[in-house]
N, C-alpha and C. Protein backbone atom coordinates (compact mmCIF):
# COMPACT_ATOMS: atom_id res chain seq x y z
N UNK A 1 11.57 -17.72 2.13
CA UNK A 1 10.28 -17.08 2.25
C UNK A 1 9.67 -16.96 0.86
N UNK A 2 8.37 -17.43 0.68
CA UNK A 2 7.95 -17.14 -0.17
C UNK A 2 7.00 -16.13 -0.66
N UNK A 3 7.14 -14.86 -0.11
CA UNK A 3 7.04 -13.61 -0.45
C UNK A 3 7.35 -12.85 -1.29
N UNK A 4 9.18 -12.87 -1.64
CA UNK A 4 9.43 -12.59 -2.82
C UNK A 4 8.28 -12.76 -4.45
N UNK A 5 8.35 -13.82 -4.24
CA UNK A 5 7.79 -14.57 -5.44
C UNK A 5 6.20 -14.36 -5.49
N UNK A 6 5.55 -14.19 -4.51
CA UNK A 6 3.98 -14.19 -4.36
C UNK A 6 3.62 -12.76 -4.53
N UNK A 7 4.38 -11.68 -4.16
CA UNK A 7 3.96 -10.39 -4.24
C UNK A 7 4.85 -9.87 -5.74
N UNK A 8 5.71 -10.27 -6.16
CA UNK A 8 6.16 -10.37 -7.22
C UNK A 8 5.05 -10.51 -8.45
N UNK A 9 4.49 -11.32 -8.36
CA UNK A 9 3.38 -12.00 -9.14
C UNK A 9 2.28 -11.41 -8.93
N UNK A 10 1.87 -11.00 -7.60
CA UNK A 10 0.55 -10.34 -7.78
C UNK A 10 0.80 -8.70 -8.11
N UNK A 11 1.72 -8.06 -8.21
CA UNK A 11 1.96 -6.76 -8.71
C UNK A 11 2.41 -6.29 -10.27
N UNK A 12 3.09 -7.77 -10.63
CA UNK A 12 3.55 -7.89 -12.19
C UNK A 12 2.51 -8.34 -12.74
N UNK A 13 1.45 -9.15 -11.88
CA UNK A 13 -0.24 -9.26 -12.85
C UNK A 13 -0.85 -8.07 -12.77
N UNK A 14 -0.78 -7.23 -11.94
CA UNK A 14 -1.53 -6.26 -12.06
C UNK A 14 -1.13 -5.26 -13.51
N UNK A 15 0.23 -5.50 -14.11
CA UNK A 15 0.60 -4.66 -15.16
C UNK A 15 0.38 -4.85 -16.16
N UNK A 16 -0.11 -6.56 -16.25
CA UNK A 16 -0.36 -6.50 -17.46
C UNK A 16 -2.07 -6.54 -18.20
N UNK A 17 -2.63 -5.99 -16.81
CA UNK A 17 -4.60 -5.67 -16.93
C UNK A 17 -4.45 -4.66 -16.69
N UNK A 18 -3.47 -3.39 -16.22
CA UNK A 18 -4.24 -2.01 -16.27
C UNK A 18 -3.44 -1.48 -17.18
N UNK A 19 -3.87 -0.74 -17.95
CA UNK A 19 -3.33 0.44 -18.76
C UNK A 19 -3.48 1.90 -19.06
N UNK A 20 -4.41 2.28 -18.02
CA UNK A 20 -4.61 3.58 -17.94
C UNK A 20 -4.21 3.33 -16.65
N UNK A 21 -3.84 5.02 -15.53
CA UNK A 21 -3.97 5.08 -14.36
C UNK A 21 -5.69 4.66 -13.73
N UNK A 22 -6.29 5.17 -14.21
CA UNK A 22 -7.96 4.77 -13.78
C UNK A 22 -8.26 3.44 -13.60
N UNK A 23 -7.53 2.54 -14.91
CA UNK A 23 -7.23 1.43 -14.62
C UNK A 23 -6.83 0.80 -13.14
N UNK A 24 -5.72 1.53 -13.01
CA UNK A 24 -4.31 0.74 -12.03
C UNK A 24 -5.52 0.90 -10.48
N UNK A 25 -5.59 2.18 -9.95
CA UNK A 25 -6.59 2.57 -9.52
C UNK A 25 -7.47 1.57 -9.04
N UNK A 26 -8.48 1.21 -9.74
CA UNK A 26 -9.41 0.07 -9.88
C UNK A 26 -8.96 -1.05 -9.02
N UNK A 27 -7.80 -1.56 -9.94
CA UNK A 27 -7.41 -3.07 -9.75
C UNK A 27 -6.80 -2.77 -7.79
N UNK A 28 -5.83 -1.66 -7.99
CA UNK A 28 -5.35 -1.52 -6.48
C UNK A 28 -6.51 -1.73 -5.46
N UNK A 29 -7.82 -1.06 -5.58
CA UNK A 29 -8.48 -1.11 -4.52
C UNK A 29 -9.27 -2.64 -4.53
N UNK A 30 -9.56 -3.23 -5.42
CA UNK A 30 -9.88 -4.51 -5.50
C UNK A 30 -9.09 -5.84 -4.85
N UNK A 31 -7.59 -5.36 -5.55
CA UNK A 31 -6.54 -6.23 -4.61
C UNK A 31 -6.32 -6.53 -3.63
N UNK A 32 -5.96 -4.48 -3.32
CA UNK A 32 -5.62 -4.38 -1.76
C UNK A 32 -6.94 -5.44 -0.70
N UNK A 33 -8.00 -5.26 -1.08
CA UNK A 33 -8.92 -5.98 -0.14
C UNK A 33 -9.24 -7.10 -0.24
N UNK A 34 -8.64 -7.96 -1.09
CA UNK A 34 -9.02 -9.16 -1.16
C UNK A 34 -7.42 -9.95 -1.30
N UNK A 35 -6.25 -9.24 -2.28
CA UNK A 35 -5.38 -10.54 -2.23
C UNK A 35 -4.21 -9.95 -0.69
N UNK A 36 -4.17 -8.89 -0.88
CA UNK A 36 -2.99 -8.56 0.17
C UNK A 36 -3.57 -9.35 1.67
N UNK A 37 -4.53 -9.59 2.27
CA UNK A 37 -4.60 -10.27 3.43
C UNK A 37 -4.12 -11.77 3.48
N UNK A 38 -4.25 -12.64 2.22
CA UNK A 38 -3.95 -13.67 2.18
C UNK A 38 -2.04 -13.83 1.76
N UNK A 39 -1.82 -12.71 0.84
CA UNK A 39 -0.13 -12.97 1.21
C UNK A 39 0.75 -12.65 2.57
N UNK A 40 0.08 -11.59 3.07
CA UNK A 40 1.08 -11.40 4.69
C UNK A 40 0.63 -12.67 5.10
N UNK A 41 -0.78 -13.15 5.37
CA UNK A 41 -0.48 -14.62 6.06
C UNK A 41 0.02 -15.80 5.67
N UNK A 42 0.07 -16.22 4.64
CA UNK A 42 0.75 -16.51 3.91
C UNK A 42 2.39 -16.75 4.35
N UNK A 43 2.27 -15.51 4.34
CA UNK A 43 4.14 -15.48 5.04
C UNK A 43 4.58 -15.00 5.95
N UNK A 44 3.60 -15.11 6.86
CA UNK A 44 4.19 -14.77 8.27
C UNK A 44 4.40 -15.93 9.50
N UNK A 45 3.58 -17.21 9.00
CA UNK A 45 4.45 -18.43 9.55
C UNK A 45 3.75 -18.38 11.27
N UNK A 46 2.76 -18.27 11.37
CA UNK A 46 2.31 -18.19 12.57
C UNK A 46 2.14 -19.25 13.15
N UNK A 47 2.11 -19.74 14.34
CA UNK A 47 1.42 -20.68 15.54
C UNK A 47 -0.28 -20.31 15.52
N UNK A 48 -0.94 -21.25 16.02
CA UNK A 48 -2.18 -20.96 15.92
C UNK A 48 -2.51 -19.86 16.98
N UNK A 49 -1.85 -19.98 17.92
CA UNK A 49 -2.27 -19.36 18.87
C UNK A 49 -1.15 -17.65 18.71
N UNK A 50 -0.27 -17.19 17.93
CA UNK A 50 0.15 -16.25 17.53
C UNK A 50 -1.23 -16.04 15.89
N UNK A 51 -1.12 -16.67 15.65
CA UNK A 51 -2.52 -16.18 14.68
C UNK A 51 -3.86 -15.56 15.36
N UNK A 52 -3.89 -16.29 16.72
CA UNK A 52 -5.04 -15.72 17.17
C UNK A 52 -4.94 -14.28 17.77
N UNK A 53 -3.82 -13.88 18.56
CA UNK A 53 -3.39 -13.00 19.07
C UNK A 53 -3.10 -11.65 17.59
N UNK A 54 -2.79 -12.25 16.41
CA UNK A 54 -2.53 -11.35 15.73
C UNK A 54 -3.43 -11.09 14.59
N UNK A 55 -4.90 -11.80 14.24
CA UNK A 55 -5.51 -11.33 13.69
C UNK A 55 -6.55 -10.17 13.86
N UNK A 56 -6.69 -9.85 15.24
CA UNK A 56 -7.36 -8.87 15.79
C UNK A 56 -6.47 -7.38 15.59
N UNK A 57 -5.31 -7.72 15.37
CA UNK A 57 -4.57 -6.33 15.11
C UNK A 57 -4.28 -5.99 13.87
N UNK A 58 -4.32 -7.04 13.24
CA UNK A 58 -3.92 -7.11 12.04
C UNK A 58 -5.10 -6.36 11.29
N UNK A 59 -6.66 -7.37 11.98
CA UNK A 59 -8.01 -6.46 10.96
C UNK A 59 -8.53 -4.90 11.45
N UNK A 60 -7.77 -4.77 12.44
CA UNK A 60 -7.57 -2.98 12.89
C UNK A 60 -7.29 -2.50 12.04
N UNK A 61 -5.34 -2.95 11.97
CA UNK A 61 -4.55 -2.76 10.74
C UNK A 61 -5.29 -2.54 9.28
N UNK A 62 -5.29 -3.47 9.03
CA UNK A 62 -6.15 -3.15 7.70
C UNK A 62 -7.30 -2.04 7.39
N UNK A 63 -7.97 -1.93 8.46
CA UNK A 63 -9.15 -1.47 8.47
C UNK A 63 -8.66 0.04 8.62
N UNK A 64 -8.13 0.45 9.18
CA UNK A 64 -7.27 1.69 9.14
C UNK A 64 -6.54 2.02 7.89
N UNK A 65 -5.85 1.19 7.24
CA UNK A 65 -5.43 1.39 5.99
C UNK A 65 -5.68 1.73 4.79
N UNK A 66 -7.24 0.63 4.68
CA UNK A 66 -8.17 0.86 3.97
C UNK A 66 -8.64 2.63 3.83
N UNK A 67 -8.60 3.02 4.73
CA UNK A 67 -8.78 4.36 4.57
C UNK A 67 -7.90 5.57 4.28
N UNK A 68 -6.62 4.74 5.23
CA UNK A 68 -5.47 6.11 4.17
C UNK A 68 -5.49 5.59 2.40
N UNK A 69 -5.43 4.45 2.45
CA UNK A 69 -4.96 3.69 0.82
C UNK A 69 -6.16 4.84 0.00
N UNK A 70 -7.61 4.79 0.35
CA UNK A 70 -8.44 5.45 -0.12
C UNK A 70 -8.21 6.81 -0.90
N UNK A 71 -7.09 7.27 0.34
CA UNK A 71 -6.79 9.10 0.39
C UNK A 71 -5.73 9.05 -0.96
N UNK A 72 -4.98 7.82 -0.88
CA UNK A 72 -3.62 7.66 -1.59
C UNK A 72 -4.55 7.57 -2.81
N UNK A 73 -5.24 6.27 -3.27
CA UNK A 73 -5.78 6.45 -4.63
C UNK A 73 -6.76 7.49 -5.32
N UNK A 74 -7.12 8.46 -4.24
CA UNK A 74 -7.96 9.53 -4.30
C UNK A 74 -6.84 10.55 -5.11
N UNK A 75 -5.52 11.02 -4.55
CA UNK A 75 -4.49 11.64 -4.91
C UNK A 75 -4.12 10.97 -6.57
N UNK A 76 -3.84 9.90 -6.43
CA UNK A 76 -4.01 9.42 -8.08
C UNK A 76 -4.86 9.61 -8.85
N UNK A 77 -6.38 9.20 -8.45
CA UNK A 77 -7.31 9.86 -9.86
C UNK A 77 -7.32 11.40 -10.08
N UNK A 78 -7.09 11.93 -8.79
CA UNK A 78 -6.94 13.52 -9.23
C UNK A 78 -6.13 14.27 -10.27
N UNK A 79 -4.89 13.06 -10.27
CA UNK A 79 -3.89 13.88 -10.76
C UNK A 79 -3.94 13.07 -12.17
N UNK A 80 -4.98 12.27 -12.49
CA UNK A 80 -4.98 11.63 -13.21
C UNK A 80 -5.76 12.48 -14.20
N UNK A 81 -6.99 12.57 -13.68
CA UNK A 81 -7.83 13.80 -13.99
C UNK A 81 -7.15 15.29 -14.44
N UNK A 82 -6.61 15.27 -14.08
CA UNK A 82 -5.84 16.97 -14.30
C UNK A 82 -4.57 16.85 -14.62
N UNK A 83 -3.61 15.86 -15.02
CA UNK A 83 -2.45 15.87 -15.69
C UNK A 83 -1.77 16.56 -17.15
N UNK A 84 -2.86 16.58 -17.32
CA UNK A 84 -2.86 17.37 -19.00
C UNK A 84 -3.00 18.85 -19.14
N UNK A 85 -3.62 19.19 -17.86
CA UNK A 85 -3.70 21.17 -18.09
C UNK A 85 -3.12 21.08 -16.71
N UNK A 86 -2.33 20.32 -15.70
CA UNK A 86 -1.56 20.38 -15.04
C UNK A 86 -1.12 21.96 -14.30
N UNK A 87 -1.82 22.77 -13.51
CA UNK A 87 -1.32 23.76 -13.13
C UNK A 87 -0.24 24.09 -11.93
N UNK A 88 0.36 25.05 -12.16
CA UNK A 88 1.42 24.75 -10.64
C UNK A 88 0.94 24.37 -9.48
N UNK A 89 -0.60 25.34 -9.22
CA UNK A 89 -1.12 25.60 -7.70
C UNK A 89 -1.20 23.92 -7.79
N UNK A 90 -1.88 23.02 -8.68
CA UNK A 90 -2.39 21.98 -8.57
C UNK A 90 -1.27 20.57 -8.02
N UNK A 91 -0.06 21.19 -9.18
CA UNK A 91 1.26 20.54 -8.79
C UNK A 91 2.04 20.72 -7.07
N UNK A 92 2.14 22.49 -6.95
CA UNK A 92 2.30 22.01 -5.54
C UNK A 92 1.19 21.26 -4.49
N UNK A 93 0.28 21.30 -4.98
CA UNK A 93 -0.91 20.89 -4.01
C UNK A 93 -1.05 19.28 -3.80
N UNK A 94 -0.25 18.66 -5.16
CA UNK A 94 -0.18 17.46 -5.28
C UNK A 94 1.18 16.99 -4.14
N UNK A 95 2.13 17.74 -4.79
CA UNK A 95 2.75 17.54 -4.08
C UNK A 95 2.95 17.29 -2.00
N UNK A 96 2.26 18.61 -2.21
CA UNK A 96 2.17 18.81 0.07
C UNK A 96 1.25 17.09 0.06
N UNK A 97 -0.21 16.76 -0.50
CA UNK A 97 -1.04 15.97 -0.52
C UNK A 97 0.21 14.40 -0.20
N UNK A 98 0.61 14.40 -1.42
CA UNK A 98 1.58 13.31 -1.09
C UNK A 98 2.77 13.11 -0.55
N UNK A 99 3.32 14.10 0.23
CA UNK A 99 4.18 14.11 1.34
C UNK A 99 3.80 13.95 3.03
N UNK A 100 2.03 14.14 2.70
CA UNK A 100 1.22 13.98 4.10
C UNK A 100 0.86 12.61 4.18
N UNK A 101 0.44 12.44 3.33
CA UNK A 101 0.23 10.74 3.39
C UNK A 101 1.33 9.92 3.12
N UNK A 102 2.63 10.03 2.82
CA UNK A 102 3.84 9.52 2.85
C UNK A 102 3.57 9.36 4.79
N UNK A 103 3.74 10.61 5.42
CA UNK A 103 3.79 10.50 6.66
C UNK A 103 3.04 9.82 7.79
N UNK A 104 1.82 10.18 6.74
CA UNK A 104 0.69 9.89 7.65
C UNK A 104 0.56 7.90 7.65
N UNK A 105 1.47 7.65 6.66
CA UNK A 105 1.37 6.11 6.50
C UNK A 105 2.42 5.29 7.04
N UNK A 106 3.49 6.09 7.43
CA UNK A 106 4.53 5.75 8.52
C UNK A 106 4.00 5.65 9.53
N UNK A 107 3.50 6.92 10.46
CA UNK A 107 2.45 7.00 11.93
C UNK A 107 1.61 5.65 11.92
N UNK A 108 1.16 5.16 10.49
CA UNK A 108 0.05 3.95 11.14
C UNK A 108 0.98 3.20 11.37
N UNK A 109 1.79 2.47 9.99
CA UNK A 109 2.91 1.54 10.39
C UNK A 109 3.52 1.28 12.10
N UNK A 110 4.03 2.29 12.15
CA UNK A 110 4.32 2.36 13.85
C UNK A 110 3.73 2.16 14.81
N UNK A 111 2.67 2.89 14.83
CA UNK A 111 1.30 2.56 15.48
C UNK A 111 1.44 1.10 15.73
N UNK A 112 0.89 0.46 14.86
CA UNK A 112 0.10 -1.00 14.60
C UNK A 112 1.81 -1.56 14.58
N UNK A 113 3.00 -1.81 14.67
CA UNK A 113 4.26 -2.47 14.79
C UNK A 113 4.33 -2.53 16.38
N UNK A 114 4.08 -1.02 16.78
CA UNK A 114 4.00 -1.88 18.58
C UNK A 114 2.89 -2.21 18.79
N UNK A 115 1.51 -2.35 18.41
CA UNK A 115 0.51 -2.89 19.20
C UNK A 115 0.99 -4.68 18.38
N UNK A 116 1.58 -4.94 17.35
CA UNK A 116 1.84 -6.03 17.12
C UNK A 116 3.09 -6.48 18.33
N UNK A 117 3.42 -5.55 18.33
CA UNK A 117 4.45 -5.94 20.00
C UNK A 117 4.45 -6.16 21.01
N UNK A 118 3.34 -6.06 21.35
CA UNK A 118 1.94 -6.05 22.58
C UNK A 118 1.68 -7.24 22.43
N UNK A 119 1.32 -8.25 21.32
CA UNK A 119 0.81 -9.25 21.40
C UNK A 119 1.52 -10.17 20.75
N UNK A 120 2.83 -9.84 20.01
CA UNK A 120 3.62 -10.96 19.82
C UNK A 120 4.99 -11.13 19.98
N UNK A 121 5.84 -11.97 19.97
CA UNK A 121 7.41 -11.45 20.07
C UNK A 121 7.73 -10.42 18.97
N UNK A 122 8.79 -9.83 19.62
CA UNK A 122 9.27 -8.62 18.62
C UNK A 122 9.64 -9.38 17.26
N UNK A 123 10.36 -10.54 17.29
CA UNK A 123 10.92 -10.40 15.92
C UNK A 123 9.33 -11.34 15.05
N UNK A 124 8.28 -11.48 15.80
CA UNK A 124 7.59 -11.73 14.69
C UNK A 124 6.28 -10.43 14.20
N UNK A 125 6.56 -9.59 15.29
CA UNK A 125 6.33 -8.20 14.88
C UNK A 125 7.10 -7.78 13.87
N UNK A 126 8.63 -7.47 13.92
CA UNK A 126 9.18 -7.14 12.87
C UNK A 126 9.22 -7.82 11.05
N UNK A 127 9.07 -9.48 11.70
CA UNK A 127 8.48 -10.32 10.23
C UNK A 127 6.97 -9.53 8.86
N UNK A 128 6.44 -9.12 10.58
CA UNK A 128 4.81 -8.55 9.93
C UNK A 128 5.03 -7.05 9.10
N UNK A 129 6.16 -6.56 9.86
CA UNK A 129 6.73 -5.03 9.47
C UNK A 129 6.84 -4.92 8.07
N UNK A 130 8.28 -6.03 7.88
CA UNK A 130 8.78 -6.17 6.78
C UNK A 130 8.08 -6.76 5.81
N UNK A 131 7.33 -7.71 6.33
CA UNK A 131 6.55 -8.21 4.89
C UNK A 131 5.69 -7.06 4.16
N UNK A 132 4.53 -6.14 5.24
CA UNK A 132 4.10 -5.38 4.76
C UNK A 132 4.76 -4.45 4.00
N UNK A 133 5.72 -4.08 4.92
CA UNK A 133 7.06 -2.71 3.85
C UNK A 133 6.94 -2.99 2.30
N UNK A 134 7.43 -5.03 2.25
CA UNK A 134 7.68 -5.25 1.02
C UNK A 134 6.45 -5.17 0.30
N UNK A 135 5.58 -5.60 0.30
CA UNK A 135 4.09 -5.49 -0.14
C UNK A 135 4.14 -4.04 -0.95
N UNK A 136 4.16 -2.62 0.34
CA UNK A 136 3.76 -1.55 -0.11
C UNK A 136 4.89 -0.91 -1.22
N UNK A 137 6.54 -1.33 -1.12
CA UNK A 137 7.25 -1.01 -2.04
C UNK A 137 6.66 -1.61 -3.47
N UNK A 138 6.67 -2.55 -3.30
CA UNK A 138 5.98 -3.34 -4.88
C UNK A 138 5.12 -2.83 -5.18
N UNK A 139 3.80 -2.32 -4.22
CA UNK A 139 2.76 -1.43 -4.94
C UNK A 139 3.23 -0.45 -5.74
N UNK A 140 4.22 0.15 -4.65
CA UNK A 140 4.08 1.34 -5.10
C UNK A 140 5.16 1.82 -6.55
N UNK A 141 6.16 0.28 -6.71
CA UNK A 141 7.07 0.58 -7.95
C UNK A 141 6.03 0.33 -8.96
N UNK A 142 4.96 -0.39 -8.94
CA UNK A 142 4.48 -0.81 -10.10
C UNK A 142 3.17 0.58 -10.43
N UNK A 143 2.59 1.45 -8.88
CA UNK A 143 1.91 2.59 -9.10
C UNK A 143 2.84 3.52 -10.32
N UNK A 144 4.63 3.62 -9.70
CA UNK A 144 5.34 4.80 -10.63
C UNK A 144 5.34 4.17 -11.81
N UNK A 145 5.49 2.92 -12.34
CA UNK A 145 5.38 2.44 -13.50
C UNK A 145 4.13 2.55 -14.38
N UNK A 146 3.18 2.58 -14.05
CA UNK A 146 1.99 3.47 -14.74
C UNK A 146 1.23 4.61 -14.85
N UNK A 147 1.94 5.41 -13.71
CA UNK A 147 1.29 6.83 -13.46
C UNK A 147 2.61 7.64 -14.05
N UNK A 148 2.22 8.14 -15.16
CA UNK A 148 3.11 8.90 -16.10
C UNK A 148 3.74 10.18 -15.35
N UNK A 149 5.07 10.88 -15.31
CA UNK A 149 5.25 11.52 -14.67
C UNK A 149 4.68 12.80 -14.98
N UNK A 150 4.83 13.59 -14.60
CA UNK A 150 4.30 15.51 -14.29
C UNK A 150 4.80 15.86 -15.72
N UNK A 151 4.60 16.37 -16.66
CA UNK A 151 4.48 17.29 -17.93
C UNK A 151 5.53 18.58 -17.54
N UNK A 152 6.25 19.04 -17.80
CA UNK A 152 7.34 20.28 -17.81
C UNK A 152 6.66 21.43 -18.81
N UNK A 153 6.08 22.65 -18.00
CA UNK A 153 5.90 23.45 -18.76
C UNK A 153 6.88 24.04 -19.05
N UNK A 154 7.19 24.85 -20.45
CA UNK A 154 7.71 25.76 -21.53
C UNK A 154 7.68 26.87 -20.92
């Protein structure tokens, strides 16, 4: 599969053009909408007629995503914004914020894994699962790699 290598590359380019979080930010929402549709297909190896059946769920998919991803990079400039006078209320607040959308981004996953089950065999539902999984892990090692951690107050 050549996934490894393609999302590899488009997440290790992204590191070496952003250098602020505001940066990273930027480039994520630019990416996410333009290169991530062409690597899941890319590597998901479809029949024409499983392409047809699965692009209608797929641009749900997305289109739904597009809007948690929004909430997710919304949670980053905030904390991007306020990292430096960093207050607790703000820290736990960051915190609950990104334990809801941790969740709330599983619920879609699932969601959209059986309606991909609905319209294709399971294991090329599960192909679509995993590729995305891998996608969003790579985002998200290369998000902790530029979003500096939380400051320890004295």
């Amino acid at each position: 599969m050549r996934s490894l290598f393609t999302i590899s590359a488009f997440c290790f380019g992204m590191a070496a053009t952003a250098q602020e979080p505001n940066d990273m930010i930027e480039l994520l929402r630019s990416d996410l909408r333009t290169e991530r549709p062409a690597i899941v297909l890319a590597n998901m190896d479809l029949t024409e007629d499983q392409r047809k059946l699965f692009m209608p769920v797929f641009d749900a998919f997305t289109a739904r995503m597009k809007e948690h991803w929004e909430a997710r990079l919304k949670l980053l400039d905030d904390y991007a914004d306020a990292k430096e006078t960093l207050t607790d209320k703000q820290a736990t607040s960051f915190m609950k914020r990104l334990f809801e959308l941790e969740r709330e981004d599983t619920a879609i996953r699932e969601e959209y894994a059986e309606k991909m089950t609905e319209v294709l065999p399971p294991t090329v539902a599960a192909r679509w699962a995993q590729i995305e999984r891998r996608l969003v892990k790579m985002m998200e090692l290369q998000v902790a790699n530029e979003v500096p951690v939380v400051p320890v107050k004295e």
